[in-house]
Structures are given as C-alpha cells and as structure tokens.
C-alpha atoms as a PDB file:
ATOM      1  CA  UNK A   1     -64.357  -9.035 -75.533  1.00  0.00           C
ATOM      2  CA  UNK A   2     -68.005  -9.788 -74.851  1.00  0.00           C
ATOM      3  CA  UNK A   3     -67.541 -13.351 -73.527  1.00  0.00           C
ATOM      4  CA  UNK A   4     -66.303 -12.334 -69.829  1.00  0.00           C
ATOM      5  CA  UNK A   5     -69.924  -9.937 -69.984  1.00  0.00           C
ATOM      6  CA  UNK A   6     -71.757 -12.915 -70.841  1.00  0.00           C
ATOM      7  CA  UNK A   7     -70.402 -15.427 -68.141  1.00  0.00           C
ATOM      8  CA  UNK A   8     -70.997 -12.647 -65.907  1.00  0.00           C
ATOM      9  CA  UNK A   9     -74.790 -12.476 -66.457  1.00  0.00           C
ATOM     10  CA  UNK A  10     -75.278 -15.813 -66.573  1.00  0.00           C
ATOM     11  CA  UNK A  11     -73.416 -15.958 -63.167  1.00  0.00           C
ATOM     12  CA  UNK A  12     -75.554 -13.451 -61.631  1.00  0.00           C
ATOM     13  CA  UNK A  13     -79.057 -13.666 -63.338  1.00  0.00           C
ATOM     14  CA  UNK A  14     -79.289 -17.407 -63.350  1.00  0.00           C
ATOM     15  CA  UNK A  15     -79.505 -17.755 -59.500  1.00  0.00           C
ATOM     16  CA  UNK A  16     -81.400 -14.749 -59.576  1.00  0.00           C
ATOM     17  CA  UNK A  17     -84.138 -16.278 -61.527  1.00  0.00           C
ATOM     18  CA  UNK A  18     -84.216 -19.640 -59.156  1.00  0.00           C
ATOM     19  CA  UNK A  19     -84.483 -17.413 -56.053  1.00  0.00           C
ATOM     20  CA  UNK A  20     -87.095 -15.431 -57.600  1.00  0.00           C
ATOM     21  CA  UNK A  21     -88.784 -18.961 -59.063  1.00  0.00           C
ATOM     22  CA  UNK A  22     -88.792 -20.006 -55.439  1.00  0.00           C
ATOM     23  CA  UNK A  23     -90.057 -16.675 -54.057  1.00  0.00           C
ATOM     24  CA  UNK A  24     -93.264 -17.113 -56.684  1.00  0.00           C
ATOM     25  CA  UNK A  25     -93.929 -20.657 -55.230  1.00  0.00           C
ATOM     26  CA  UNK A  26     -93.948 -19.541 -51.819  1.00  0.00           C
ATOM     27  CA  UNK A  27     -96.114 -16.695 -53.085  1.00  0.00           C
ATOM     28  CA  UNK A  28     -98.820 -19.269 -54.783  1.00  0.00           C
ATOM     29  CA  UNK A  29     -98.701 -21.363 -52.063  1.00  0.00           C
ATOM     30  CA  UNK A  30     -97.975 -19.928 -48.417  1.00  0.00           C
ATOM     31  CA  UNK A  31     -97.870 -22.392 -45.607  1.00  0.00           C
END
C-alpha cells in the first residue's frame, strides 16, 4: 500500500533536488 507513495516521492523530489543542485551552482558561481 506504501509502494505507489514511495514511487511518488521519488518522482517528485528527485528532480526537485537536481533543480535545486543546479540553482546552488548558479548561486556559487553567477556569470
């Protein structure tokens, strides 16, 4: 019953942490 709940998160959160990965790196180092 929890499995669909998990593949959700990962889903949503795992893009979520590139993008905000991305958005740190372009925080450290602006152009």
């Amino acid at each position: 019953i929890w499995s669909p709940l998990y593949w959700f998160l990962g889903v949503v959160l795992f893009p979520l942490q590139v993008t905000t990965v991305f958005d740190i790196g372009k925080f450290r180092k602006p152009h």
